[in-house]
Protein backbone atom coordinates (compact mmCIF):
# COMPACT_ATOMS: atom_id res chain seq x y z
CA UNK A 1 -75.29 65.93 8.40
CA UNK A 2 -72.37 66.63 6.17
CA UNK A 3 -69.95 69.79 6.80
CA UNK A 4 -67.39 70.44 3.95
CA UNK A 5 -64.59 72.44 5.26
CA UNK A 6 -62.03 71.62 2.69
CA UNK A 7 -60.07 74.97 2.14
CA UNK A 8 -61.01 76.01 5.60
CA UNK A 9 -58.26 77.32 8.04
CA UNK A 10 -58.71 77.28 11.95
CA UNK A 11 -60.59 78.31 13.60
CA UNK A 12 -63.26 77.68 10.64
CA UNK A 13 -63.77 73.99 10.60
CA UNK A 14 -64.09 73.87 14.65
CA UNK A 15 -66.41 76.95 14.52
CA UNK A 16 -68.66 75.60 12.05
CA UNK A 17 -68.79 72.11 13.79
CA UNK A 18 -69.41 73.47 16.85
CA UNK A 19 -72.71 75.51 15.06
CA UNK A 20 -73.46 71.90 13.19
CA UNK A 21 -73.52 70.05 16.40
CA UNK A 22 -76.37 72.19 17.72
CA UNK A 23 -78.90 71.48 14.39
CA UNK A 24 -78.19 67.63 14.61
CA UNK A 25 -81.48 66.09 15.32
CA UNK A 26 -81.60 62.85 18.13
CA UNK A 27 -79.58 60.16 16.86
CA UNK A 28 -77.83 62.13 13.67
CA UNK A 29 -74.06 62.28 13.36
CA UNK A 30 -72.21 65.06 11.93
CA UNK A 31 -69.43 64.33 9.29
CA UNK A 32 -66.56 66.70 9.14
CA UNK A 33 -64.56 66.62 6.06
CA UNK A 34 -61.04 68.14 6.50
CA UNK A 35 -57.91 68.55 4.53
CA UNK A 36 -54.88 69.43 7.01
CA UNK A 37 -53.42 68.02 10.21
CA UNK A 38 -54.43 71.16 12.73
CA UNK A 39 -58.16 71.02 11.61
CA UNK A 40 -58.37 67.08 12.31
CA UNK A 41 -56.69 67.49 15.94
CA UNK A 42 -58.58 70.75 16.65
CA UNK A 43 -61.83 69.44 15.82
CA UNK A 44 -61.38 66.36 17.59
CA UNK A 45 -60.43 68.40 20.82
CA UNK A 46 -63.53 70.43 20.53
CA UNK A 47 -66.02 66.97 19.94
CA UNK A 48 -64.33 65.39 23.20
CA UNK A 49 -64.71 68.40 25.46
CA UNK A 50 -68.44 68.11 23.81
CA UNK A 51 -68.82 64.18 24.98
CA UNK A 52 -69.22 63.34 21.35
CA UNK A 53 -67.42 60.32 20.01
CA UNK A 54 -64.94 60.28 17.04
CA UNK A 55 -64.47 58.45 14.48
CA UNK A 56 -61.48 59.57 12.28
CA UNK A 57 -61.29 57.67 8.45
CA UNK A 58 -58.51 58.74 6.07
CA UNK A 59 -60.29 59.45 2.74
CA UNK A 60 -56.62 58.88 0.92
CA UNK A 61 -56.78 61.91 -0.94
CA UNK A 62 -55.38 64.09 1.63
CA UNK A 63 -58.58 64.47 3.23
CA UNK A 64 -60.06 63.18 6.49
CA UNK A 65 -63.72 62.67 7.40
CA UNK A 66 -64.33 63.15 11.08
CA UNK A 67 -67.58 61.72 12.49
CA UNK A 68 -68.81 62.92 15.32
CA UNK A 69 -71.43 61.69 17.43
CA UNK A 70 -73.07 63.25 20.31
CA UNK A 71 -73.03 61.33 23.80
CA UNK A 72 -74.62 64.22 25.31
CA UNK A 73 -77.05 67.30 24.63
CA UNK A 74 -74.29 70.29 24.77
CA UNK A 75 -74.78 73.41 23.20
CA UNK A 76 -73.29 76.91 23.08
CA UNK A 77 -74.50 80.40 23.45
CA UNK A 78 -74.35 81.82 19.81
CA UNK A 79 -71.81 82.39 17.25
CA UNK A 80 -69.63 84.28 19.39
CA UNK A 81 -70.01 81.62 22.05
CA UNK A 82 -68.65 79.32 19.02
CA UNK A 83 -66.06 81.55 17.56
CA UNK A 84 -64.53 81.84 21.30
CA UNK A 85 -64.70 78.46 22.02
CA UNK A 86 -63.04 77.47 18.79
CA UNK A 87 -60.16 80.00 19.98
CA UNK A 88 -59.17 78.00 22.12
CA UNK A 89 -58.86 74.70 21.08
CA UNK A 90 -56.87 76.12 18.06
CA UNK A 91 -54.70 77.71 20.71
CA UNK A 92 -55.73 81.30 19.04
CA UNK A 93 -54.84 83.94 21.48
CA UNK A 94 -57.45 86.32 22.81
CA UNK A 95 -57.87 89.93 20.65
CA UNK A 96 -55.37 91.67 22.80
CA UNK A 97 -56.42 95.03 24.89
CA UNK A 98 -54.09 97.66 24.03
CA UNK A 99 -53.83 100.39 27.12
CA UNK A 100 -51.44 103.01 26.13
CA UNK A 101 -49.95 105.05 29.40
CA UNK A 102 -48.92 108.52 29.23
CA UNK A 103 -46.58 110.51 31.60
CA UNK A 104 -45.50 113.63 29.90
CA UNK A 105 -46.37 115.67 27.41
CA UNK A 106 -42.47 115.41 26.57
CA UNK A 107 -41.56 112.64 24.31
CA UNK A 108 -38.12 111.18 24.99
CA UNK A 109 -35.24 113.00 25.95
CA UNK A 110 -33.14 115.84 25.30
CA UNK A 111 -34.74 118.97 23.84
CA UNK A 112 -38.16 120.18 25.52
CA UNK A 113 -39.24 121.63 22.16
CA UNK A 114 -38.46 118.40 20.03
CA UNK A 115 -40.12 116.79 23.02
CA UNK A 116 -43.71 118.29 22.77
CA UNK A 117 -43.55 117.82 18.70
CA UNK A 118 -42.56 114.26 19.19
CA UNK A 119 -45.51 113.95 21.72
CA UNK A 120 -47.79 115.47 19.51
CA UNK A 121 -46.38 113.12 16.66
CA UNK A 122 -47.28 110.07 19.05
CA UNK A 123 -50.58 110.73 19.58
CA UNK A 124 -51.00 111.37 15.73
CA UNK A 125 -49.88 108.38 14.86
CA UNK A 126 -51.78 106.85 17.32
CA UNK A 127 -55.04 107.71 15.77
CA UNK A 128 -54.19 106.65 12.70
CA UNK A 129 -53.69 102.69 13.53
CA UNK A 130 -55.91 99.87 12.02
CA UNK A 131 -56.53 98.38 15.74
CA UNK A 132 -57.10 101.93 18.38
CA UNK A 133 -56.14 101.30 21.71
CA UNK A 134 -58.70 100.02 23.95
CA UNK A 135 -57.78 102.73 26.86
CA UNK A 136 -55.26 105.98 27.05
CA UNK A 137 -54.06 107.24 30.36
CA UNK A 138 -52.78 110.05 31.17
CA UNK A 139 -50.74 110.97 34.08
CA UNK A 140 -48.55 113.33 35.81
CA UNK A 141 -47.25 116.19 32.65
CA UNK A 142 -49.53 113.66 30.04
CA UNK A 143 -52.24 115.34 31.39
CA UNK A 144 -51.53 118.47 29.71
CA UNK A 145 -52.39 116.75 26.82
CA UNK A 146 -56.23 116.21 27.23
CA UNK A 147 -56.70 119.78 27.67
CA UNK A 148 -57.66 122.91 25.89
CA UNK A 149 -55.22 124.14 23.62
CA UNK A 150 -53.40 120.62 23.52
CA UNK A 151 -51.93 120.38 20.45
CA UNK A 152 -52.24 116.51 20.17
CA UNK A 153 -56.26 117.84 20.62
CA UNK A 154 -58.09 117.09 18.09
CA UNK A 155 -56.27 113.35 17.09
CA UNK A 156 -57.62 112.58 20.73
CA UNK A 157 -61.00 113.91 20.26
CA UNK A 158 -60.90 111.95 16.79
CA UNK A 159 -60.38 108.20 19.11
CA UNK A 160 -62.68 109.22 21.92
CA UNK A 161 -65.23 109.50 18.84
CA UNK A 162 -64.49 106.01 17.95
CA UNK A 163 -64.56 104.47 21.00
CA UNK A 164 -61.20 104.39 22.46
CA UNK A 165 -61.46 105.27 26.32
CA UNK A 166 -59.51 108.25 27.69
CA UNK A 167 -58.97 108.97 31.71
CA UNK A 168 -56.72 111.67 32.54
CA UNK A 169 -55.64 111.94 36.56
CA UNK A 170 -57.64 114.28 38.23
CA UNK A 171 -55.06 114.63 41.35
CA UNK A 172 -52.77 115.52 38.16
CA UNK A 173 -55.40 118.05 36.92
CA UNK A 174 -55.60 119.46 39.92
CA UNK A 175 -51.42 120.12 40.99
CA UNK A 176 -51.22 121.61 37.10
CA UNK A 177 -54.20 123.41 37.93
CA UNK A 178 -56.10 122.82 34.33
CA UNK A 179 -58.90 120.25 35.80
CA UNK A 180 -61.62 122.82 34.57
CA UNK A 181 -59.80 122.56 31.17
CA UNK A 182 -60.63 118.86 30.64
CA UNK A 183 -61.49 118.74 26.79
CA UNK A 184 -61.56 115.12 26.14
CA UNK A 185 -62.55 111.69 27.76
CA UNK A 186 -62.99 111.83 31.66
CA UNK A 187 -61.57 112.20 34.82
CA UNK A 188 -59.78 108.91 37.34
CA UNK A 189 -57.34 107.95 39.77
CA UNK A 190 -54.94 106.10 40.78
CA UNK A 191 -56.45 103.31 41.60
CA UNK A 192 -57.82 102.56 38.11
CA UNK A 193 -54.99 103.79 35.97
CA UNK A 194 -53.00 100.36 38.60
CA UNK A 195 -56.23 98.08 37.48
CA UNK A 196 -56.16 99.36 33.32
CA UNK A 197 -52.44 98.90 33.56
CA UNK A 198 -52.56 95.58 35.19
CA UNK A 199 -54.93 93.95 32.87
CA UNK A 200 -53.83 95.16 30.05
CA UNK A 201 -53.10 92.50 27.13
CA UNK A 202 -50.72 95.31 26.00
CA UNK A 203 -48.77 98.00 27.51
CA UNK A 204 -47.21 101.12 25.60
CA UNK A 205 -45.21 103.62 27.95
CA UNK A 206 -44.34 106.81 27.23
């Protein structure tokens, strides 16, 4: 079998060999032609963690054809399987998971008024990213903000719709006294706000 991936940036050629390698019938030998440096190290990676041999040949025209040959029935789990797999020997970091932690409904300081509008501002913008946040929090004053009458309200309602996860503090509902005002995502504690904040790929305070 012949793969063309001339053109093809990682993690393409690796993720496309790794789908090749499980058609090959007993015996056959996949030939990957590359054109650039990464592609003929990453696929080569990828065939020796699959016990396939390689055998590398210049082609002089600033392509390489990589033959591999299976030592060993290995297979993956799908094109995700493939496409995560290939991450990694192109040293592609994982999609990171964005957990945004709020503590007041007060941004920054100085003036309580600018505060709030600044707050409100946050949240705004928030909602209007390409990649939402995987998880907000809300803590302490933030939790004011998941509540009826909120004015950042509606821009939270608008992410919970899209599937952005929102857990406000109940022991923070409770002391302000507005837990029966809950008007968006659900209710947690301390414990789990720790464990989202922890494993987090990526943290914004406010």
């Amino acid at each position: 079998m012949v793969l063309n991936c001339k053109g093809k940036p990682c993690p393409e050629p690796v993720v496309l060999s790794i789908k090749a390698l499980k058609e090959l019938a007993a015996g056959e030998v996949l030939e990957v032609i590359v054109d650039n440096a990464a592609a003929v190290e990453n696929v080569s990676r990828m065939a020796d963690s699959k016990k396939c041999t390689v055998a590398k040949t210049d082609n002089g025209d600033g392509t390489w054809t990589l033959a591999l040959t299976p030592t060993d029935a290995a297979a993956l789990g799908g094109e995700a399987a493939a496409e995560a797999e290939a991450a990694v020997f192109c040293n592609i970091p994982a999609k990171r998971t964005l957990v945004v932690a709020v503590g007041t409904d007060e941004m920054g300081q100085g003036d309580a008024t600018l505060g709030r509008n600044l707050a409100k501002a946050f949240v705004y913008a928030l909602a209007q990213q390409e990649e939402l946040p995987a998880t907000i929090l809300f803590f302490n004053g933030g939790a004011k903000l998941t509540v009826e009458g909120s004015p950042a309200l509606a821009d939270l309602q608008d992410m919970a719709e899209r599937g952005v996860e929102i857990l406000t503090c109940g022991t923070c509902l409770d002391f302000y006294g507005i837990k029966e005002k809950l008007a968006v995502g659900g209710v947690t504690n301390m414990y789990t706000i720790v464990e989202k904040m922890s494993k987090a790929g990526h943290l914004i305070r406010i």
